[in-house]
N, C-alpha and C. Protein backbone atom coordinates (compact mmCIF):
# COMPACT_ATOMS: atom_id res chain seq x y z
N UNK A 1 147.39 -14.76 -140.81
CA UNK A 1 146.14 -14.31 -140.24
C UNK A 1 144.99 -14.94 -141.03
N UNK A 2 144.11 -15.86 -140.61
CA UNK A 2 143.00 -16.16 -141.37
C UNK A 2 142.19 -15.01 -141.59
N UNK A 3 141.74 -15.77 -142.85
CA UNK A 3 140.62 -14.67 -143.68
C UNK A 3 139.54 -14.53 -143.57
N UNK A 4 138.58 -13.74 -143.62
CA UNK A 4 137.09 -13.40 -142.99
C UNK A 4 136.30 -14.56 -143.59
N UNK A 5 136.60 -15.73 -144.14
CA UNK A 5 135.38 -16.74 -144.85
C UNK A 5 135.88 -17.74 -143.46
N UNK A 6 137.14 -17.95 -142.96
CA UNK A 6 137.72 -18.54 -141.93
C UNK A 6 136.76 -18.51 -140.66
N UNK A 7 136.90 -17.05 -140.43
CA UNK A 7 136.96 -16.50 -139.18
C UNK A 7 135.48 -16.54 -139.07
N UNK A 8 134.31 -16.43 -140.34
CA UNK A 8 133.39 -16.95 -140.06
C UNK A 8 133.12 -17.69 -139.73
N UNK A 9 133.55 -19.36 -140.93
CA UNK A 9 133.28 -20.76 -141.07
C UNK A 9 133.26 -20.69 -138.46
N UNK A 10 134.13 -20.57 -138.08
CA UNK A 10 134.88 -20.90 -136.84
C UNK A 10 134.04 -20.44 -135.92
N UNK A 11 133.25 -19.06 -136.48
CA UNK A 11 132.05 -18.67 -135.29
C UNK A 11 131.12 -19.58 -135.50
N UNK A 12 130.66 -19.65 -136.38
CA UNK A 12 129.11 -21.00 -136.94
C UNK A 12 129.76 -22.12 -136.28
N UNK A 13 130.73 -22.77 -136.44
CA UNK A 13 131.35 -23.98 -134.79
C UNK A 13 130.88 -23.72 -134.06
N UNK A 14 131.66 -22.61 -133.89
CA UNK A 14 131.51 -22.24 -131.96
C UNK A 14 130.13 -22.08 -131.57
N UNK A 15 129.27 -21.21 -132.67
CA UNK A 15 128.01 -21.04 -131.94
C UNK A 15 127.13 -22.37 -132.27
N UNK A 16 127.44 -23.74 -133.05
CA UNK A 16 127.10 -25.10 -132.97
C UNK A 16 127.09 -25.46 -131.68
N UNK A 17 128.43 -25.71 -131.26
CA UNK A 17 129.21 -26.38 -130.30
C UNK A 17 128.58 -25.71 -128.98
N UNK A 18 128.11 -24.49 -128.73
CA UNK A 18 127.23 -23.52 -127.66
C UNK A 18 126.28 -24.09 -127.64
N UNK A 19 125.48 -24.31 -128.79
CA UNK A 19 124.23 -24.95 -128.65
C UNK A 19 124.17 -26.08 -128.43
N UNK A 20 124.90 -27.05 -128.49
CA UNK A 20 125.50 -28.44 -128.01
C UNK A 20 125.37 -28.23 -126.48
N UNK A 21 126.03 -27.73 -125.80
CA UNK A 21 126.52 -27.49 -124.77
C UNK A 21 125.38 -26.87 -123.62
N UNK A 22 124.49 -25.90 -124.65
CA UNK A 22 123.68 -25.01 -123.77
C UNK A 22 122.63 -26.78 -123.38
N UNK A 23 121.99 -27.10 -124.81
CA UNK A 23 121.32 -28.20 -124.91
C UNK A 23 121.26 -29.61 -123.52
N UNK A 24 122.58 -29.93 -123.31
CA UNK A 24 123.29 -30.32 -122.44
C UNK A 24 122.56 -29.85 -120.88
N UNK A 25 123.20 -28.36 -120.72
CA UNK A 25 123.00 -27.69 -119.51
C UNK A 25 121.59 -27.76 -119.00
N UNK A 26 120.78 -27.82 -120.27
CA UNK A 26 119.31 -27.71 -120.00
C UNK A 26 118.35 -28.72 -119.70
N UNK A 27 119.17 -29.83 -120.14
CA UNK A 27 119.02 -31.49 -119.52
C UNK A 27 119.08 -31.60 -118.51
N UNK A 28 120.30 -31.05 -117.89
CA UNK A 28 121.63 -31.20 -116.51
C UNK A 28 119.64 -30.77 -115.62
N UNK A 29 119.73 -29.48 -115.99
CA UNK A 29 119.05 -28.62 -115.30
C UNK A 29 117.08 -29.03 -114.70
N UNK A 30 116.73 -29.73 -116.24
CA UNK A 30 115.53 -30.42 -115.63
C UNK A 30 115.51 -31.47 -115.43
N UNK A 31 116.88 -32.33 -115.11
CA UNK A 31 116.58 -32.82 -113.70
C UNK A 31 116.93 -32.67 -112.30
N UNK A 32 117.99 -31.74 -112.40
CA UNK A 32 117.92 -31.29 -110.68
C UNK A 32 117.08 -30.26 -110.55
N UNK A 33 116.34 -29.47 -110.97
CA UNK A 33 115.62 -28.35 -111.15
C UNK A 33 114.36 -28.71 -109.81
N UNK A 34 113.70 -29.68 -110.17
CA UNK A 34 112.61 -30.28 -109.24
C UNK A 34 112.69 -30.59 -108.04
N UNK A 35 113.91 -31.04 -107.79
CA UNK A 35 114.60 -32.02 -106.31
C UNK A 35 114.83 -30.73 -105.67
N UNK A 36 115.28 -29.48 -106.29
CA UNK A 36 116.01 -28.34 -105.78
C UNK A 36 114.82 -27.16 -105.50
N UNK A 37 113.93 -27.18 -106.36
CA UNK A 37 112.68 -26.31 -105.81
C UNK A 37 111.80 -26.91 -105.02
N UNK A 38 111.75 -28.12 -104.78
CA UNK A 38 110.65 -28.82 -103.42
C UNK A 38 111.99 -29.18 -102.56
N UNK A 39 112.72 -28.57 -102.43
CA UNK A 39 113.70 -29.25 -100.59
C UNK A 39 112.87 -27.54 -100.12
N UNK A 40 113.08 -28.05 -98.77
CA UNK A 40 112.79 -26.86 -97.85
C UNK A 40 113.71 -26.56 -97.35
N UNK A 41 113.73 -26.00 -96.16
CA UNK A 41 114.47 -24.80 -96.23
C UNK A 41 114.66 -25.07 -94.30
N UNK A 42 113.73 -25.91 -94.10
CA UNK A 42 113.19 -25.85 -92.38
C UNK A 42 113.11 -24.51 -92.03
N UNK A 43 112.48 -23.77 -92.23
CA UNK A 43 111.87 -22.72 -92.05
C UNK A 43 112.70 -21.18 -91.89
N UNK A 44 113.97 -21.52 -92.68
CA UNK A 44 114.59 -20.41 -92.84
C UNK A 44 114.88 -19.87 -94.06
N UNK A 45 115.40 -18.78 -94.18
CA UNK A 45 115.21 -18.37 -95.52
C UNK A 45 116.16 -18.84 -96.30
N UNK A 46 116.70 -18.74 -97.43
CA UNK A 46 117.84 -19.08 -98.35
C UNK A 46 118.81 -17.61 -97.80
N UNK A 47 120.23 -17.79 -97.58
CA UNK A 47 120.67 -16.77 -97.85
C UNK A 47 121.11 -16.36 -98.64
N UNK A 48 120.67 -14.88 -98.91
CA UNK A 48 120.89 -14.22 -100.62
C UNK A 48 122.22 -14.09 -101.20
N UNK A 49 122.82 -14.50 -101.82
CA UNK A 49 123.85 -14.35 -102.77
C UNK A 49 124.83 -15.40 -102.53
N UNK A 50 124.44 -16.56 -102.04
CA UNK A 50 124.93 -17.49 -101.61
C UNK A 50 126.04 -18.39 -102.29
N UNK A 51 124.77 -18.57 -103.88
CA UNK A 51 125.00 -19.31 -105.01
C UNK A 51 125.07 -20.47 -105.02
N UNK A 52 125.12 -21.00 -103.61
CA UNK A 52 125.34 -22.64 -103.21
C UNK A 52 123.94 -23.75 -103.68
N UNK A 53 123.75 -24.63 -103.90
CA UNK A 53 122.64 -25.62 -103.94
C UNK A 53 123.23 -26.78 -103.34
N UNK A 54 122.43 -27.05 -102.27
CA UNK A 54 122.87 -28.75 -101.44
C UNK A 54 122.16 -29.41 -101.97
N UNK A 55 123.06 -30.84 -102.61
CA UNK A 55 122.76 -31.71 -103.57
C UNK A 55 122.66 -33.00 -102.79
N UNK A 56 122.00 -33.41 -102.72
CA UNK A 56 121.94 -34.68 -101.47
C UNK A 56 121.93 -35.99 -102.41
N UNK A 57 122.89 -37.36 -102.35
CA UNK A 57 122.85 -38.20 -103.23
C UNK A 57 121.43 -39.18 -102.71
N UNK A 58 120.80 -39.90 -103.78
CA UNK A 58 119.48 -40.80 -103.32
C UNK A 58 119.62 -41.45 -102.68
């Protein structure tokens, strides 16, 4: 069973490696972020709980 200096050292990774990752997501995110809040909609609403985003290639 590793020992609590272990089991620390392994969270401070993990929560590195999260922030790596979140860092990442937040890149991902401002750049589809823009393309995805100016598409319309042609005059219907989004339907709620959908979760979908149509990604159209350039």
């Amino acid at each position: 069973m590793p020992s609590e200096q272990e089991l620390l050292e392994r969270i401070r990774q993990l929560e590195e490696q999260n922030n790596e990752l979140q860092d990442k997501l937040d890149a991902i995110y401002s750049i589809l972020a823009p393309d995805y809040e100016a598409q319309e909609f042609d005059g219907e609403e989004e339907e709620e709980g959908s979760g979908l985003i149509n990604i159209k290639p350039s």
